[in-house]
PDB file of N, CA and C in Angstrom:
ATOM      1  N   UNK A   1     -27.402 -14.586 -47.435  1.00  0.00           N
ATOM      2  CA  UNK A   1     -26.821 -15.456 -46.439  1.00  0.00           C
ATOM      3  C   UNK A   1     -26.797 -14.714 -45.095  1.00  0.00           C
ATOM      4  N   UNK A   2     -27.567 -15.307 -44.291  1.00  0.00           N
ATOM      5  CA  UNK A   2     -27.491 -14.602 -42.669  1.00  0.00           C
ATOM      6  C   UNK A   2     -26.319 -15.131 -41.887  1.00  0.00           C
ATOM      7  N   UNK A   3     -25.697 -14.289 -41.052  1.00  0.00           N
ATOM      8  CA  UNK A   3     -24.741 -14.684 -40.091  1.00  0.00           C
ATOM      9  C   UNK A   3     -25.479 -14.968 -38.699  1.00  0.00           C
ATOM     10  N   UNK A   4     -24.862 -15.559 -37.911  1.00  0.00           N
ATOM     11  CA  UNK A   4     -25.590 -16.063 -36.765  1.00  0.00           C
ATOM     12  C   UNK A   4     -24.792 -15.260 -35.992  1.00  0.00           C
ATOM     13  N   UNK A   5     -25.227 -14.590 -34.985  1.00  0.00           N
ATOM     14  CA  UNK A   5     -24.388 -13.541 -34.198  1.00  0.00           C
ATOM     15  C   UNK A   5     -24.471 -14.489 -32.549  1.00  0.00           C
ATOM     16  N   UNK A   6     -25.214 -15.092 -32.146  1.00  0.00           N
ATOM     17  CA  UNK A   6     -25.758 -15.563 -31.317  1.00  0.00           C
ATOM     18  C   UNK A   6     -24.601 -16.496 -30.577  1.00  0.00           C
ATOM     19  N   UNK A   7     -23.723 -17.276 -30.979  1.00  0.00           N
ATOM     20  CA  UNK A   7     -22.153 -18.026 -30.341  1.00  0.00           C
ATOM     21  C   UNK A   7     -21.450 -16.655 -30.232  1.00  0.00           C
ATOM     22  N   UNK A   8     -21.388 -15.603 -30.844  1.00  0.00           N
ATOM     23  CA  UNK A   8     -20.375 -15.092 -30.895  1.00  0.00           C
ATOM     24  C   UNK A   8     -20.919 -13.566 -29.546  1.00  0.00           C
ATOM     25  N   UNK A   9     -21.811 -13.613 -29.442  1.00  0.00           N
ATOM     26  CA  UNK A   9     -22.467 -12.572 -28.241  1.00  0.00           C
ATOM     27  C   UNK A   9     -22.294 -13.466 -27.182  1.00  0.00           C
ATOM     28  N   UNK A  10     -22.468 -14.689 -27.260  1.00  0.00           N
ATOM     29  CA  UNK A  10     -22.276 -15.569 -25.901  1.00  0.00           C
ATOM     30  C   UNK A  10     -20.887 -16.092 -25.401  1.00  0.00           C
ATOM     31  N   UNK A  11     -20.154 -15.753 -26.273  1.00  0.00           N
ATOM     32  CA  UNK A  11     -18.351 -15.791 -25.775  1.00  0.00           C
ATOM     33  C   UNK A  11     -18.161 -14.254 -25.119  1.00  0.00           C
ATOM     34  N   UNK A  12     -18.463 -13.099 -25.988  1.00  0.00           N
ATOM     35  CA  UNK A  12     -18.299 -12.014 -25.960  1.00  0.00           C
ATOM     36  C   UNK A  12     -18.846 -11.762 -24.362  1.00  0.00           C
ATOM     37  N   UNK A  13     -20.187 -12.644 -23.635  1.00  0.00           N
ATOM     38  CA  UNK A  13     -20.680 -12.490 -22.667  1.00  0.00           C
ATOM     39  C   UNK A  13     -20.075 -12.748 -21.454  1.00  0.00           C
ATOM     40  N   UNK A  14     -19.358 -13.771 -21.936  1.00  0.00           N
ATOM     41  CA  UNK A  14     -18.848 -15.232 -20.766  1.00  0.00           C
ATOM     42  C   UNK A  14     -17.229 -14.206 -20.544  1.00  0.00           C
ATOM     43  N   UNK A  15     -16.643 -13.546 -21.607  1.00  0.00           N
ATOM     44  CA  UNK A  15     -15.343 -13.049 -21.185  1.00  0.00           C
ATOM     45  C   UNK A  15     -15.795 -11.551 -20.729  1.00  0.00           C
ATOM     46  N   UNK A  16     -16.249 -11.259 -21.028  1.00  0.00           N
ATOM     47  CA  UNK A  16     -16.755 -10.039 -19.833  1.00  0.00           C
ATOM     48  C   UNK A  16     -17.014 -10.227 -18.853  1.00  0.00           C
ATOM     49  N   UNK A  17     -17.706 -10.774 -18.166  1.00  0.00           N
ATOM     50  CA  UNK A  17     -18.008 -11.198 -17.021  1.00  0.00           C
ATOM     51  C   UNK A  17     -17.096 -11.618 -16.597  1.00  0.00           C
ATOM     52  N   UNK A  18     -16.245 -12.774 -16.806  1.00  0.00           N
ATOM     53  CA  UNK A  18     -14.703 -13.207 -16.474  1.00  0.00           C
ATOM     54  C   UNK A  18     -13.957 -11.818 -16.160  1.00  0.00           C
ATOM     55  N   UNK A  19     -13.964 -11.054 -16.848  1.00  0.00           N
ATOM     56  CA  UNK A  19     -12.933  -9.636 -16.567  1.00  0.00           C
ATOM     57  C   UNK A  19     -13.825  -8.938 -15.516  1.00  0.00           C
ATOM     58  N   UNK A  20     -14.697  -8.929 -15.069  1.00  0.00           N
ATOM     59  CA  UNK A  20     -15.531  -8.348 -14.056  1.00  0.00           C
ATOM     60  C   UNK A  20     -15.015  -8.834 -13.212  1.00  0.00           C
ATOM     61  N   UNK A  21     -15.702 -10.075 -12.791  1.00  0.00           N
ATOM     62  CA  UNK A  21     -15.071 -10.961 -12.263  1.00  0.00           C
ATOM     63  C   UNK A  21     -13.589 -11.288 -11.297  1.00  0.00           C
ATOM     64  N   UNK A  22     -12.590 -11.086 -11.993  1.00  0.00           N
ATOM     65  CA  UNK A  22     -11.621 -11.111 -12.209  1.00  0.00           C
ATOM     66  C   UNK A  22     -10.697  -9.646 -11.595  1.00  0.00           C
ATOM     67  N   UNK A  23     -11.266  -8.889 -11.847  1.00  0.00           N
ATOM     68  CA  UNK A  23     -11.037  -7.693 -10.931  1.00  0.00           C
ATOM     69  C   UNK A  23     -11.341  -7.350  -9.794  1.00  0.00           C
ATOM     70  N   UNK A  24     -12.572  -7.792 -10.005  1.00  0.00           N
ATOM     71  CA  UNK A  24     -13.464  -7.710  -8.462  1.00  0.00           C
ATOM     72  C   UNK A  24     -12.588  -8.549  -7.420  1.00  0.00           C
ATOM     73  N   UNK A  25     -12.055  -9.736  -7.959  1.00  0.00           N
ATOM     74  CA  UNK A  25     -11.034 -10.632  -6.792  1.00  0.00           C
ATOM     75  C   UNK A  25     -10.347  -9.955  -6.354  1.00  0.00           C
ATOM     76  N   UNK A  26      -9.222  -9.082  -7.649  1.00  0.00           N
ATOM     77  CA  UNK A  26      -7.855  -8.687  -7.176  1.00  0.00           C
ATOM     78  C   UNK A  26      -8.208  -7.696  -6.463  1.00  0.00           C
ATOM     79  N   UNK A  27      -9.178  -6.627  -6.570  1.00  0.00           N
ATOM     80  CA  UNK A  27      -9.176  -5.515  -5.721  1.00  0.00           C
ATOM     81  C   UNK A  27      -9.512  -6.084  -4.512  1.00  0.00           C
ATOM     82  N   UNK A  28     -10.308  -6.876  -3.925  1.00  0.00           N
ATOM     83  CA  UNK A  28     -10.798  -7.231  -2.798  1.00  0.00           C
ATOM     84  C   UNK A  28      -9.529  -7.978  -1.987  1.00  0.00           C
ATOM     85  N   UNK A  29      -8.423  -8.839  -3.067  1.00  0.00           N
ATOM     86  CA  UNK A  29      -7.108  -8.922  -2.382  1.00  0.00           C
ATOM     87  C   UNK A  29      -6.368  -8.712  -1.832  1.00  0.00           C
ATOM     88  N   UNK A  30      -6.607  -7.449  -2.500  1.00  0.00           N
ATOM     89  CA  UNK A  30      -5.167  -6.438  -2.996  1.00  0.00           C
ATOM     90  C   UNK A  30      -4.994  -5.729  -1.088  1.00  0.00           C
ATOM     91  N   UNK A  31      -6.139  -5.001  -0.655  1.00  0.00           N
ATOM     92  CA  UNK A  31      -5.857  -4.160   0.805  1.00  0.00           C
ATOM     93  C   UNK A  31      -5.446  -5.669   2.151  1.00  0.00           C
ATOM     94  N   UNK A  32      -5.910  -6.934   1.610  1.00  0.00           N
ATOM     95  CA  UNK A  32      -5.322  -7.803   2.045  1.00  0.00           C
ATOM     96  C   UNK A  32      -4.045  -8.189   2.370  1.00  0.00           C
ATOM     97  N   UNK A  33      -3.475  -8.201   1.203  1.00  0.00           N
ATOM     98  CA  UNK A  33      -2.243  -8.536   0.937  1.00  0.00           C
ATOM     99  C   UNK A  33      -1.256  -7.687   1.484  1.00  0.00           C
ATOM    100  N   UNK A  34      -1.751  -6.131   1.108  1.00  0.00           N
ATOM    101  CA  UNK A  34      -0.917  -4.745   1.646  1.00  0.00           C
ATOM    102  C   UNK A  34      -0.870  -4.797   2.873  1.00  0.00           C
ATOM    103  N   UNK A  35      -1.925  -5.101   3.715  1.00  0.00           N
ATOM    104  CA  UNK A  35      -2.116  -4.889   4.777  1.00  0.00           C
ATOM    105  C   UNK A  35      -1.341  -5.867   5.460  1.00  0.00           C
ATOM    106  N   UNK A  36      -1.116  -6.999   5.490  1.00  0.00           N
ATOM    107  CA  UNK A  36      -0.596  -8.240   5.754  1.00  0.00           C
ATOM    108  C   UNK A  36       1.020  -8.230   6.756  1.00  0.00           C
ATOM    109  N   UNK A  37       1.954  -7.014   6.357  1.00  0.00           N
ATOM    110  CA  UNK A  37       2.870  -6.891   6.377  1.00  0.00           C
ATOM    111  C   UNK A  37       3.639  -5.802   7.284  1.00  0.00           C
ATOM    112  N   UNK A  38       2.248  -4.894   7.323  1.00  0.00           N
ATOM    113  CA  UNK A  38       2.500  -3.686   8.510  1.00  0.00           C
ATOM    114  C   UNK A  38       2.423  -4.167   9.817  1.00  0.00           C
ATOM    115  N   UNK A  39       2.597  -5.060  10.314  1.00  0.00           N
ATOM    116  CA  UNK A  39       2.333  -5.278  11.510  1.00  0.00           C
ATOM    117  C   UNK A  39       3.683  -5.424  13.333  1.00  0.00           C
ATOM    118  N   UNK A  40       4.643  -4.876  12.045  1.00  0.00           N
ATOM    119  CA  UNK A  40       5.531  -5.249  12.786  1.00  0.00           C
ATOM    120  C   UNK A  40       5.878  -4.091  14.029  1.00  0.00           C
ATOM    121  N   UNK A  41       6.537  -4.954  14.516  1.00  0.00           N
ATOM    122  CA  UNK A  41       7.286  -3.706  16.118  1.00  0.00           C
ATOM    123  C   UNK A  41       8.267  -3.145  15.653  1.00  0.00           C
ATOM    124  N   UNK A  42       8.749  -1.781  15.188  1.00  0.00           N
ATOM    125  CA  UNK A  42       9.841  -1.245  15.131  1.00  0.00           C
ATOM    126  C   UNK A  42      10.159  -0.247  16.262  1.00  0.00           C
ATOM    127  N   UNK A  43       9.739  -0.729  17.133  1.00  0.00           N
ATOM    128  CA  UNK A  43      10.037   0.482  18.620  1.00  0.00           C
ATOM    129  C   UNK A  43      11.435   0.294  18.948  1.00  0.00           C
ATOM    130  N   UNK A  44      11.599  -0.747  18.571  1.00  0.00           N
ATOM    131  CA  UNK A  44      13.693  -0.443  19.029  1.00  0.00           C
ATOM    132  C   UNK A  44      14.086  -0.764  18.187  1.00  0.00           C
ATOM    133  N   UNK A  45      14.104  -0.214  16.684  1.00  0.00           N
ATOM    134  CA  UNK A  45      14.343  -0.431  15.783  1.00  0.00           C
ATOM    135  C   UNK A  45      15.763   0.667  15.334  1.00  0.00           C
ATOM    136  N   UNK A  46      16.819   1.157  15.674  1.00  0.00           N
ATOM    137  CA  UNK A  46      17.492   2.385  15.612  1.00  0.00           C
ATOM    138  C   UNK A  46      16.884   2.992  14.260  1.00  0.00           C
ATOM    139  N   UNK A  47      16.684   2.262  13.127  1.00  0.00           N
ATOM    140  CA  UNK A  47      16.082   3.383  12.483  1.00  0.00           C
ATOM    141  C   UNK A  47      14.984   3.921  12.399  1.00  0.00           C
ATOM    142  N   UNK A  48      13.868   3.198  13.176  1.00  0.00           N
ATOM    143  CA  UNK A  48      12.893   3.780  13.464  1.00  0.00           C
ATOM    144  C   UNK A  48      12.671   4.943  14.232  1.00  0.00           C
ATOM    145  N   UNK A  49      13.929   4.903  15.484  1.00  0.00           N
ATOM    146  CA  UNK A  49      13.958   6.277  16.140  1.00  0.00           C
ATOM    147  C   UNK A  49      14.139   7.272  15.193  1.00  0.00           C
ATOM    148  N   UNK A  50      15.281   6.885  14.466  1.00  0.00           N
ATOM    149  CA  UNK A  50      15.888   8.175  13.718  1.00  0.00           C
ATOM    150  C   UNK A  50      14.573   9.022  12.915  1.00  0.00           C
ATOM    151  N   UNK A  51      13.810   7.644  11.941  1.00  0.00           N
ATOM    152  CA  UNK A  51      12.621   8.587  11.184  1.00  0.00           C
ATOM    153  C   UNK A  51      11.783   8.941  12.379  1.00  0.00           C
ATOM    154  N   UNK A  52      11.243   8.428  13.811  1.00  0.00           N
ATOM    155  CA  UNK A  52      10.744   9.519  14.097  1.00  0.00           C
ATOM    156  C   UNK A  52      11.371  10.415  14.940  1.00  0.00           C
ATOM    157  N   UNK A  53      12.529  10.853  14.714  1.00  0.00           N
ATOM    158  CA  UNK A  53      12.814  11.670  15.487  1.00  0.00           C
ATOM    159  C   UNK A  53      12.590  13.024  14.481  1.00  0.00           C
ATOM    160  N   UNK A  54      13.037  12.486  12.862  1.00  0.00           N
ATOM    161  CA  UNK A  54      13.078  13.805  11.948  1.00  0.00           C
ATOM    162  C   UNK A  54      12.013  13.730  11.538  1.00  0.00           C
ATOM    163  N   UNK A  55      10.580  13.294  11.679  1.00  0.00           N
ATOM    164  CA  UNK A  55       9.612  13.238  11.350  1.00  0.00           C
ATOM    165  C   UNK A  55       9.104  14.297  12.401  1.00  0.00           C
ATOM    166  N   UNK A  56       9.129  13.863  13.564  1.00  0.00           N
ATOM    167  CA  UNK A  56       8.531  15.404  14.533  1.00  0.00           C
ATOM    168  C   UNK A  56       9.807  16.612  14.433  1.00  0.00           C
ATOM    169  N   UNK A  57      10.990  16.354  13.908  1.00  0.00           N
ATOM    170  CA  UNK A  57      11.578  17.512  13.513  1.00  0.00           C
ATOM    171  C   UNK A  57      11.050  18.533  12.762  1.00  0.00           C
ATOM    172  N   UNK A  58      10.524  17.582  11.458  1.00  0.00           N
ATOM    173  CA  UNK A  58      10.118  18.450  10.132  1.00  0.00           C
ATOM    174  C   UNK A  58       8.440  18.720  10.319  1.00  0.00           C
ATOM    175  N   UNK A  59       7.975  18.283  10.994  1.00  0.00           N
ATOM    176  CA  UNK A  59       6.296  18.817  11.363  1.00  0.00           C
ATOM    177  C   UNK A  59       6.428  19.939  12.592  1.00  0.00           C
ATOM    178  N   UNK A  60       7.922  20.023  13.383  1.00  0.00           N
ATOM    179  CA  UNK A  60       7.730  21.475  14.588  1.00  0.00           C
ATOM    180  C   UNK A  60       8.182  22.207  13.384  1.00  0.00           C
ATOM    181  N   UNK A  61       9.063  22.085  12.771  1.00  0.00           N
ATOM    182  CA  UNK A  61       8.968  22.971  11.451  1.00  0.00           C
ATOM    183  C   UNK A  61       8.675  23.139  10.523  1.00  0.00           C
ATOM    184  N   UNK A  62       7.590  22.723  10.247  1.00  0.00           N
ATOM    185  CA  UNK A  62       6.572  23.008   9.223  1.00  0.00           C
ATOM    186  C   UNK A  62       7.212  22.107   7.093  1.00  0.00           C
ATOM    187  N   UNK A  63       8.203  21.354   7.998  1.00  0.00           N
ATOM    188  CA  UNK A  63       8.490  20.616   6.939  1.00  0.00           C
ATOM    189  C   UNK A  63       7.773  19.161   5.839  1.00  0.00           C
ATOM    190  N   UNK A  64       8.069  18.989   4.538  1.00  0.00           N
ATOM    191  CA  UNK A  64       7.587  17.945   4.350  1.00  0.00           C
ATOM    192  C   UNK A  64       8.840  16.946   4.309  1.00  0.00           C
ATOM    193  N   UNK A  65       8.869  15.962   3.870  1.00  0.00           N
ATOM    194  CA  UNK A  65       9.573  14.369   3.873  1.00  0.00           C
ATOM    195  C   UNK A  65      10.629  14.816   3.201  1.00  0.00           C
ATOM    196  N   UNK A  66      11.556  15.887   3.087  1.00  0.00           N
ATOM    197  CA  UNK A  66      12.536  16.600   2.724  1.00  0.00           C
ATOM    198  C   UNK A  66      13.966  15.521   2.046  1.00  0.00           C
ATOM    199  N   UNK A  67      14.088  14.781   3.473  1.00  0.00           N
ATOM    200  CA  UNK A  67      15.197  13.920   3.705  1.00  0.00           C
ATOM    201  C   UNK A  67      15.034  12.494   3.272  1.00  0.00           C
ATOM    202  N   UNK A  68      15.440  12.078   2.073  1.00  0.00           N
ATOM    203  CA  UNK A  68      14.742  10.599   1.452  1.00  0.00           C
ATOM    204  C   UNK A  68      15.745  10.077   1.970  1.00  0.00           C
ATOM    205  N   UNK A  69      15.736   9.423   3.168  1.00  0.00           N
ATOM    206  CA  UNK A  69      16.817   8.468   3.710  1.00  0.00           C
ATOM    207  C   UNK A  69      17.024   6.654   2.996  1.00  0.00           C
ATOM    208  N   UNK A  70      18.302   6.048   2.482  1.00  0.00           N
ATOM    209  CA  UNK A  70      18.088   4.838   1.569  1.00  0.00           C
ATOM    210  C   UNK A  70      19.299   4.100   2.693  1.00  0.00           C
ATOM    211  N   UNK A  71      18.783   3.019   3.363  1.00  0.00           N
ATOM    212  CA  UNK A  71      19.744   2.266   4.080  1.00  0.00           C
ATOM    213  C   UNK A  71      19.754   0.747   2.957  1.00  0.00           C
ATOM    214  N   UNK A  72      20.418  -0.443   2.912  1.00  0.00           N
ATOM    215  CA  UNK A  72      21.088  -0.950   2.696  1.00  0.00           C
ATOM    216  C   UNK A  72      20.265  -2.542   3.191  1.00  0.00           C
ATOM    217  N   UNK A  73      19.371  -2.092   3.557  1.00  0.00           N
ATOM    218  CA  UNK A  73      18.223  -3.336   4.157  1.00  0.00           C
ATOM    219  C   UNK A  73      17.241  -2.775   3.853  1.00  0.00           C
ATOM    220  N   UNK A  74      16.149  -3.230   3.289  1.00  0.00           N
ATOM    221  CA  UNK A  74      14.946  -2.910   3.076  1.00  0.00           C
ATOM    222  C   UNK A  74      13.866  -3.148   4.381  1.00  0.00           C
ATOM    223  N   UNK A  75      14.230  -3.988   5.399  1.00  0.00           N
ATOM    224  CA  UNK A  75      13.669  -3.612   6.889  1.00  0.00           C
ATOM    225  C   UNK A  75      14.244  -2.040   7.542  1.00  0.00           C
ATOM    226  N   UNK A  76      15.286  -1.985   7.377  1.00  0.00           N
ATOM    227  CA  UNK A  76      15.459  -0.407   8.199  1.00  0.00           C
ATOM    228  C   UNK A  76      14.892   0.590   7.019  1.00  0.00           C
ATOM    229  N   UNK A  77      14.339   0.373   5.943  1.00  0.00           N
ATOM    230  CA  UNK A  77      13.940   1.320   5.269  1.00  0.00           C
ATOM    231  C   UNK A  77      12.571   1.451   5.561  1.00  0.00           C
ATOM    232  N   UNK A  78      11.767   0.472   5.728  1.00  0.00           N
ATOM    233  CA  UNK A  78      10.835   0.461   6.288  1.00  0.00           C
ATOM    234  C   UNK A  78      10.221   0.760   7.521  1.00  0.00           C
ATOM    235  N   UNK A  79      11.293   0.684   8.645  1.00  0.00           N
ATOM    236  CA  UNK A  79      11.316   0.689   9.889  1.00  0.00           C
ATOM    237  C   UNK A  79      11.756   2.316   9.976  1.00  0.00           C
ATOM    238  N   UNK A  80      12.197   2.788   9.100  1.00  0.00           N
ATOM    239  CA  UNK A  80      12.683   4.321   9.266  1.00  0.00           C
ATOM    240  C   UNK A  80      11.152   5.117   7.938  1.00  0.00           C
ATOM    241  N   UNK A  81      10.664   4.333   7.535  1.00  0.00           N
ATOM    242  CA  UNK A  81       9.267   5.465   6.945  1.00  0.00           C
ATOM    243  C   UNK A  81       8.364   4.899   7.924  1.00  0.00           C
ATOM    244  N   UNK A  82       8.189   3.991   8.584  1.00  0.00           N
ATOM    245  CA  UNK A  82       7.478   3.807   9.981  1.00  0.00           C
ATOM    246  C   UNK A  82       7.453   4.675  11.179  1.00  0.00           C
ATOM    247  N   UNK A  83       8.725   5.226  11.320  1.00  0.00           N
ATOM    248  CA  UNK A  83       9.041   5.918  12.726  1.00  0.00           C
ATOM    249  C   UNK A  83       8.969   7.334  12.084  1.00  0.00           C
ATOM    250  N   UNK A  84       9.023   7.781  10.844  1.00  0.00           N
ATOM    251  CA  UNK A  84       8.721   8.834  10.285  1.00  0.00           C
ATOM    252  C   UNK A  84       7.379   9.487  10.300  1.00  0.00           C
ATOM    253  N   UNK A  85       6.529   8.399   9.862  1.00  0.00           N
ATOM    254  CA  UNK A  85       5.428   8.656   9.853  1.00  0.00           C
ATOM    255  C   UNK A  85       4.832   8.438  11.013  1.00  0.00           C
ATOM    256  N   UNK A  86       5.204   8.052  11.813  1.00  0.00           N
ATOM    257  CA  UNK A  86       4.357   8.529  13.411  1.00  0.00           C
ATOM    258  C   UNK A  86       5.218   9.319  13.711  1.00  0.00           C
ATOM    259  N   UNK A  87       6.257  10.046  13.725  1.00  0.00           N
ATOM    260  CA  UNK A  87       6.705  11.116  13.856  1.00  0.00           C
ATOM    261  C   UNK A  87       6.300  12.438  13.628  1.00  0.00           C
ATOM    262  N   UNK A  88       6.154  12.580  12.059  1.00  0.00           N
ATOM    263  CA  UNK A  88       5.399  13.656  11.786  1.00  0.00           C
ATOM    264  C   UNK A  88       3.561  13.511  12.321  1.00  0.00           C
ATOM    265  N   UNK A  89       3.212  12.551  12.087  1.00  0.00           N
ATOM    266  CA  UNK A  89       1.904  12.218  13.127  1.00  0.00           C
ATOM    267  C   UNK A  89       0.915  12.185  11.704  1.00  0.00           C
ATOM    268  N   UNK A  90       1.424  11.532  10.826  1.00  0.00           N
ATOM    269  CA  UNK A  90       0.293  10.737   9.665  1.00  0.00           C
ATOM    270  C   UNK A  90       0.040   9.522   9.974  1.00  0.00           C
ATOM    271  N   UNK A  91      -1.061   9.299   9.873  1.00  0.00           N
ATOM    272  CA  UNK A  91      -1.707   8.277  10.591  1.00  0.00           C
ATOM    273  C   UNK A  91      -1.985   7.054   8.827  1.00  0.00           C
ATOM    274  N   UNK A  92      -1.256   5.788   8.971  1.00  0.00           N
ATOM    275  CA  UNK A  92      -0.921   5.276   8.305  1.00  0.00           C
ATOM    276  C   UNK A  92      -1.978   3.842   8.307  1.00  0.00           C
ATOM    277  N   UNK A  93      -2.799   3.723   9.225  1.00  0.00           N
ATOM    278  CA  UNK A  93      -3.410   2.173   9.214  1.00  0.00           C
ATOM    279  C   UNK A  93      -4.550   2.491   8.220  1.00  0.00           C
ATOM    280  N   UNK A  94      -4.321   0.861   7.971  1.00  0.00           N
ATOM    281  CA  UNK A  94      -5.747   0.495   7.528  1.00  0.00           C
ATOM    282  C   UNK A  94      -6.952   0.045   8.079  1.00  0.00           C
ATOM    283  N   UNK A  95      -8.178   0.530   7.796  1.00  0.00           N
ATOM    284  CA  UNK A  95      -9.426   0.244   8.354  1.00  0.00           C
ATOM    285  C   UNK A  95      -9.575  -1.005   7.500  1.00  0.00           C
ATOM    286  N   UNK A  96      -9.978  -2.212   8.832  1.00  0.00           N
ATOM    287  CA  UNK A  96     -10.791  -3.470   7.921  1.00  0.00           C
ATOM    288  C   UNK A  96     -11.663  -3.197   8.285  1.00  0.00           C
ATOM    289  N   UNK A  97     -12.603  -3.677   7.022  1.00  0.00           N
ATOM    290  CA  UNK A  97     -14.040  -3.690   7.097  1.00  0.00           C
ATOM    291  C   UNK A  97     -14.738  -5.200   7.184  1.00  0.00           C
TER     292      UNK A  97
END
């Protein structure tokens, strides 16, 4: 008695490709989506001064991100690893292509 392999290589085909597929979207999303959200002004942001003020603190002294600062809004937390990181002078954008 022969088995027919032939339905069962052609599902096996169709969901691979689906998972190819399927990844290929989300990654191509994904720097989309991330990106989407950095765009904001935190120049008078008070906590933005603060991270960059200890951000060029800890780079004249040879420091790393020492001080994990946690405020109580998730905008000044953001707005303070924003002013941090142009503080110490890591350069944070994304290139679109």
């Amino acid at each position: 008695m022969r088995m027919k392999f032939k339905p069962y290589v052609l599902i096996l085909a169709v969901m691979v490709g689906l998972g190819v597929i399927g990844s290929a979207v989300r990654s191509v999303a994904s720097p989309a989506m991330n990106a989407a959200g950095e765009d904001h002004d935190y120049s008078k942001n008070k906590r933005y001064q603060q991270g960059q003020r200890e951000g060029k603190d800890d780079k004249a002294h040879n420091r790393d991100h020492f001080r994990k600062r946690h405020y109580a809004s998730d905008e000044d937390n953001r707005a303070y690893e924003a002013g941090y990181q142009q503080g110490h002078g890591v350069d944070v954008h994304v290139d679109a292509k």
